[in-house]
Protein backbone atom coordinates (compact mmCIF):
# COMPACT_ATOMS: atom_id res chain seq x y z
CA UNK A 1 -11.13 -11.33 -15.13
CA UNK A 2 -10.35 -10.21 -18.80
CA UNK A 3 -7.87 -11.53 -20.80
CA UNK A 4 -5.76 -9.33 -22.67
CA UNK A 5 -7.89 -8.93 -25.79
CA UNK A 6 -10.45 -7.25 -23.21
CA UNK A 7 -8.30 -4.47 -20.93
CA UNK A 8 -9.59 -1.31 -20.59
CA UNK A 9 -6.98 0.04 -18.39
CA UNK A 10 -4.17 1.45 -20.27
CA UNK A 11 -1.35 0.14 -17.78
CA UNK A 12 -2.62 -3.34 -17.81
CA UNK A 13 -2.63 -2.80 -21.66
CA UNK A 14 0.82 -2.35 -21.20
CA UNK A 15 2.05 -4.94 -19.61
CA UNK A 16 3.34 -8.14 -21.38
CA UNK A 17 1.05 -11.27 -20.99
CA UNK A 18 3.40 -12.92 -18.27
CA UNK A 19 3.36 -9.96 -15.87
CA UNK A 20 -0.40 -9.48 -16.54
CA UNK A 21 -1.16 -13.11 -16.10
CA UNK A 22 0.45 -13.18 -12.77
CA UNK A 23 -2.05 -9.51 -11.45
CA UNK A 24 -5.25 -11.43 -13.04
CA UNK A 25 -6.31 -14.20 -10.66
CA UNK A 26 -6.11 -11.13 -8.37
CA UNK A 27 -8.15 -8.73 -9.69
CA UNK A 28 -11.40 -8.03 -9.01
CA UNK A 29 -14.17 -5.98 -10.42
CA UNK A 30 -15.82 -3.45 -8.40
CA UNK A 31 -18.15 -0.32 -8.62
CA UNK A 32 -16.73 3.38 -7.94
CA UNK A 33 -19.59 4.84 -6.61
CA UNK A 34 -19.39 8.65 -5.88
CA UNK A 35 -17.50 9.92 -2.97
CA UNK A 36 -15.93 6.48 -2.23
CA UNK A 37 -12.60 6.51 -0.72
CA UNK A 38 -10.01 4.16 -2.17
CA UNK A 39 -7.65 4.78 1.06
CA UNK A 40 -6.78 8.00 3.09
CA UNK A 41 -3.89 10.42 4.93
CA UNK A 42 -1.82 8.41 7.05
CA UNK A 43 -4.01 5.21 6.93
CA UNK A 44 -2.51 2.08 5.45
CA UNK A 45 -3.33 1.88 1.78
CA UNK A 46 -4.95 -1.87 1.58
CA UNK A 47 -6.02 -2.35 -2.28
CA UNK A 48 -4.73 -0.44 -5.19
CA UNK A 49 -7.05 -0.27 -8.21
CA UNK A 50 -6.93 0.09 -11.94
CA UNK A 51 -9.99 2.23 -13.11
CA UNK A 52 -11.86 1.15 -16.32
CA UNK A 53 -13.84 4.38 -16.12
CA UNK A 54 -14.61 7.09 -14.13
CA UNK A 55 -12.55 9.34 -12.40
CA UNK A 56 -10.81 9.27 -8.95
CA UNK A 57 -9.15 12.97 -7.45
CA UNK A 58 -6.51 13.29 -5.39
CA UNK A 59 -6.87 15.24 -2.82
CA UNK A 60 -4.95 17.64 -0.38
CA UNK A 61 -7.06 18.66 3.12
CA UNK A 62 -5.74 20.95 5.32
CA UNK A 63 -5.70 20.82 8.94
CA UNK A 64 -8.89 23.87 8.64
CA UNK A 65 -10.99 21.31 6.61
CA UNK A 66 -10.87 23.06 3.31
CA UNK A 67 -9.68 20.29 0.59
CA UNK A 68 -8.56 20.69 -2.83
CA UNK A 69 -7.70 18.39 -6.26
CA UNK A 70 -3.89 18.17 -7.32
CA UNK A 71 -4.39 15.09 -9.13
CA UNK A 72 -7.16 13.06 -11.66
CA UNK A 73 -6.63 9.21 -11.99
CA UNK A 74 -8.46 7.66 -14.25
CA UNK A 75 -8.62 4.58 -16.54
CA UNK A 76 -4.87 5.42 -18.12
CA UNK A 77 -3.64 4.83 -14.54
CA UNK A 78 -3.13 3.37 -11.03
CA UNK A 79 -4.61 4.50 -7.40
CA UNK A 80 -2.02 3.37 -4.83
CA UNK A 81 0.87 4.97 -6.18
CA UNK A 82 2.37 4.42 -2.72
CA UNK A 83 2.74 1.41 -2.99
CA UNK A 84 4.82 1.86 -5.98
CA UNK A 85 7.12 3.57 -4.61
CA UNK A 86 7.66 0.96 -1.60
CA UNK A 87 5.43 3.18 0.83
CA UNK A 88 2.28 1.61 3.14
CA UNK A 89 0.18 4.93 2.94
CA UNK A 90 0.37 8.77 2.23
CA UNK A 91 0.18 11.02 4.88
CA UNK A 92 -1.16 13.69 3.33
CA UNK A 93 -3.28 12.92 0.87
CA UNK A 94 -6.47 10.75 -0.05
CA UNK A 95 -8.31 9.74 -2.63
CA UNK A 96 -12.11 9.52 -3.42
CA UNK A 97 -14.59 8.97 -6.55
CA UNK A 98 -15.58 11.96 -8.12
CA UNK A 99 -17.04 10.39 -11.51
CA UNK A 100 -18.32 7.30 -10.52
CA UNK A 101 -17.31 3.81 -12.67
CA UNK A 102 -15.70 0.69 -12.30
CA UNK A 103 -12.45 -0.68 -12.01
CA UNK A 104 -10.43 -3.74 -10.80
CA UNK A 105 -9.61 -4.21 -7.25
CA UNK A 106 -5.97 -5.94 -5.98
CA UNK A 107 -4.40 -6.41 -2.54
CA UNK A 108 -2.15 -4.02 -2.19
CA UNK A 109 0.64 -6.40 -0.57
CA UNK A 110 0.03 -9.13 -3.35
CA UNK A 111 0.85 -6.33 -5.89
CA UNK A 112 3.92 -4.84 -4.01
CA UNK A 113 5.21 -8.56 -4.63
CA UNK A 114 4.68 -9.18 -7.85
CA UNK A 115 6.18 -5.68 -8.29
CA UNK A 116 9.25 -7.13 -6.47
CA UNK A 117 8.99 -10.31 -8.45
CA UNK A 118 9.07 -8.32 -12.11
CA UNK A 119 11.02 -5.77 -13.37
CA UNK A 120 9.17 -5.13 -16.09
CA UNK A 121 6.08 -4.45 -14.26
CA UNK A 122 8.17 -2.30 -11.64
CA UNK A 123 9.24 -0.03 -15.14
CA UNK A 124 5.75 0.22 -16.29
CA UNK A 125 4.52 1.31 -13.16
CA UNK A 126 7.39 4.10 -12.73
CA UNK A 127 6.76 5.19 -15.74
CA UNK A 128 2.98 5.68 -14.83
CA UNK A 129 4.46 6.89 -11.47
CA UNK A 130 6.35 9.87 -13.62
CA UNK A 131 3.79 10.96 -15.84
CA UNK A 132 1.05 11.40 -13.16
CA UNK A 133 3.68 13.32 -11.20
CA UNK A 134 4.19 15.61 -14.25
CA UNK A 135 0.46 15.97 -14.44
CA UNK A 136 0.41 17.42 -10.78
CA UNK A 137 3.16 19.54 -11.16
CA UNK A 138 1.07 20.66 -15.16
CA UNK A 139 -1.52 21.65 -12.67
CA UNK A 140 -0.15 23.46 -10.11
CA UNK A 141 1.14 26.13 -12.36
CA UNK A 142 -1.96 26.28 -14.31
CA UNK A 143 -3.46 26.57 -11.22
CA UNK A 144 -1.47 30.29 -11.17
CA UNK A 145 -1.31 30.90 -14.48
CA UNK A 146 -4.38 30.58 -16.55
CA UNK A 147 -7.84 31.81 -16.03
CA UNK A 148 -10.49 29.77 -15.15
CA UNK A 149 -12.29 29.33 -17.88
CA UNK A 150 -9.60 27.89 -19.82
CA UNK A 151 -8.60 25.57 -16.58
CA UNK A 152 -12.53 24.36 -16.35
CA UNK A 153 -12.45 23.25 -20.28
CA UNK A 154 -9.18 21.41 -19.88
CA UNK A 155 -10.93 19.10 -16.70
CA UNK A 156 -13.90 18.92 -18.59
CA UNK A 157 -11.95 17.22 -21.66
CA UNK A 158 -9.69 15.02 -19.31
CA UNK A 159 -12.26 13.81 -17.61
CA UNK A 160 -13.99 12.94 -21.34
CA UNK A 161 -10.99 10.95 -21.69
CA UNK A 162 -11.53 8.97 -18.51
CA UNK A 163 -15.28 8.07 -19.63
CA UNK A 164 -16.64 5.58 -22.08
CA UNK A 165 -18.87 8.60 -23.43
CA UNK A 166 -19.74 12.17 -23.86
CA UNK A 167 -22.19 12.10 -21.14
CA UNK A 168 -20.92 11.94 -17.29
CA UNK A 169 -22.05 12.54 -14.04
CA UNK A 170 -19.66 16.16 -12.87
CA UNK A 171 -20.85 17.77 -9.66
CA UNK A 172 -20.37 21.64 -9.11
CA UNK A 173 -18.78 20.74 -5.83
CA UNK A 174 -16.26 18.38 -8.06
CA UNK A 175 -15.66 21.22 -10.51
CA UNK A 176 -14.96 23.70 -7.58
CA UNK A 177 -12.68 21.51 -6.15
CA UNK A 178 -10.84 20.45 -9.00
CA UNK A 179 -10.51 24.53 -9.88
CA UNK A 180 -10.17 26.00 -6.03
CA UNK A 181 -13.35 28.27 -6.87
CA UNK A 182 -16.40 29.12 -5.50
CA UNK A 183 -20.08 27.14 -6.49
CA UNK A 184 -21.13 30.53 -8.08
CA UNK A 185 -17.70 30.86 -10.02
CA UNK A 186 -18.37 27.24 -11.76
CA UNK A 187 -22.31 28.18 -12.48
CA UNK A 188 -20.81 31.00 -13.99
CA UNK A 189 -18.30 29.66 -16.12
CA UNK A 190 -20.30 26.50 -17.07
CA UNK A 191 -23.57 28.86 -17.66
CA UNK A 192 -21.23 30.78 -20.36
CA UNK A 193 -20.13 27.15 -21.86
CA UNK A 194 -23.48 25.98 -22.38
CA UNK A 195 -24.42 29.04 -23.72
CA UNK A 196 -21.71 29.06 -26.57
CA UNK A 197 -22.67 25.62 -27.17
CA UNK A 198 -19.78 23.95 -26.14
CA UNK A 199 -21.87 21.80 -23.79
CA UNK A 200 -25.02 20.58 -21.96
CA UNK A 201 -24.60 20.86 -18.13
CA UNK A 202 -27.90 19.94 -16.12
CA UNK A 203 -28.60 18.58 -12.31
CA UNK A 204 -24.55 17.83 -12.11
CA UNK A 205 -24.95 15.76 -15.91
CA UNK A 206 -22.55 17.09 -18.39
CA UNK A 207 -22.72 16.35 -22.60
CA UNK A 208 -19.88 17.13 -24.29
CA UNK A 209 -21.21 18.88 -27.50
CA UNK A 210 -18.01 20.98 -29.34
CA UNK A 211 -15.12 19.04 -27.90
CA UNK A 212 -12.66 20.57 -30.47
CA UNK A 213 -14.44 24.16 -29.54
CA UNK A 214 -13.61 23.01 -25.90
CA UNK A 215 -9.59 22.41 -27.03
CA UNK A 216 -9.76 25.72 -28.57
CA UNK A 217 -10.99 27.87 -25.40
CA UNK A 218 -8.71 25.04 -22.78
CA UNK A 219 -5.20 26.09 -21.77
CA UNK A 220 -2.34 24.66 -23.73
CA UNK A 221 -1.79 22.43 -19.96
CA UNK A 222 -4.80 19.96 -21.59
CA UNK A 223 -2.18 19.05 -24.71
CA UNK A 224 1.11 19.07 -22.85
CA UNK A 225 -0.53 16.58 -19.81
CA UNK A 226 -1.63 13.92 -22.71
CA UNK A 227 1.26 14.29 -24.77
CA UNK A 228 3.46 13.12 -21.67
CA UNK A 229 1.62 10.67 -20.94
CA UNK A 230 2.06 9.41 -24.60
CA UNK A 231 5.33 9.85 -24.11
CA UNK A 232 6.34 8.11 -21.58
CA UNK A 233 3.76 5.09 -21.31
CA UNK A 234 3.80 4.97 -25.59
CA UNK A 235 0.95 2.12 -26.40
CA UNK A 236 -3.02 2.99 -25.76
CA UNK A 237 -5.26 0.05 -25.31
CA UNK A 238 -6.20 -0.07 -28.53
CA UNK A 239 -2.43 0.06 -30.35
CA UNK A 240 -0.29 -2.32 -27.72
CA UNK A 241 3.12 -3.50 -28.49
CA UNK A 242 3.60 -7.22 -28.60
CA UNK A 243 6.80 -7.20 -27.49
CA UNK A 244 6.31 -5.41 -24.54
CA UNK A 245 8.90 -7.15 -22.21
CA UNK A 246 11.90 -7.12 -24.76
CA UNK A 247 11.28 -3.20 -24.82
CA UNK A 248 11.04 -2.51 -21.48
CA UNK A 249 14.00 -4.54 -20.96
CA UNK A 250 16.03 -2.43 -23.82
CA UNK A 251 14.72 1.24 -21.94
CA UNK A 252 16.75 0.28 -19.24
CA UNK A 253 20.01 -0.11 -20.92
């Protein structure tokens, strides 16, 4: 497992060398293919896993069938919040792989106890906890509020910022999902992007050409999402902290 010089998941770039040192010998690498599922409703949630890239949805079915995205989780974050939050599973919600990766696979009881065992880790992890619950909430009233154009450019630059390049596998049935439209809706809308220029969208393959052209047409949701998770988790992989445990320690008073 890396050593942490060589994270790529912003939470374990968080966390201070001790608390990371005791999640390593249990981590292990594996490949997000598409359409996995990391755990499902009401079934015990048995690994949790920190994406390096790619991009995992949660995801609300009803009890007709039809399923829709309230949530993207991606290398900044954690699937299993559950288990966070002292749960076993979540019945009403899964999650699958929608832009397949990698990431690093954990027991999901071994991490509950080390969770127990550190406060520091517990913070981080709440922290995480908050900011992706902000991000669902973000959603649900852009979901209402903002047309979906403007909501299609704002997943297409998250899920930029979940990749290791411009270039990334995004299927129409993803993008549907993810905006509770129609498959002719999203040729529609990504027909009119790739006609402005903005980007390159063949056989479910998307290129990011204009990202700042992308910003420009995306809702203001895109800016207030990353800026709270800036906010409340502070360091990015590449600009840690080295004295992550002494802050944590001082945030809780």
């Amino acid at each position: 497992m890396p050593h942490r010089d060589q994270r790529t998941n912003r939470l374990l770039s968080l966390l201070s060398d001790d608390d990371y040192e005791r999640l390593r010998p249990h981590l292990s690498k594996v490949v997000l293919e598409y359409k996995k599922s990391l755990y499902e409703a009401s079934r015990p949630i048995e690994h949790v896993y920190f994406p390096i890239d790619g991009v995992a949805s949660l995801v609300i079915t009803t009890a007709e069938g039809a399923s829709t995205e309230v949530g993207t989780i991606g290398s900044e974050g954690l699937v299993g919040l559950p288990v966070c939050l002292g749960d076993r599973e979540a019945p009403s919600s899964s999650v699958y792989v929608q832009v397949p990766g990698t990431g690093l696979q954990m027991d999901a009881g071994i991490f509950r106890r080390e969770l127990d065992r550190s406060l520091t880790l517990n913070l981080t992890m709440l922290r995480y906890a908050h900011a992706f619950f902000n991000q669902v909430a973000q959603s649900a009233a852009c979901a209402h509020l903002h047309r979906v154009e403007q909501r299609c450019c704002r997943w297409l630059l998250m899920t930029r910022d979940r990749m290791p390049s411009d270039d990334f596998l995004l299927t129409q049935e993803f993008l549907g999902m993810m905006l509770g439209v129609r498959r002719t809706t999203v040729t529609e809308v990504m027909g009119s992007l790739q006609k402005a220029g903005l980007i390159r969208y063949r056989r479910g393959h998307v290129s990011i050409l204009e990202p700042e052209a992308l910003r420009q047409r995306a809702c203001e949701c895109y800016e207030i999402s990353k800026l709270e998770f800036d906010r409340l988790l502070g360091d990015t992989p590449l600009a840690p902290r080295a004295d992550k445990s002494n802050r944590l320690l001082s945030a809780i008073g």
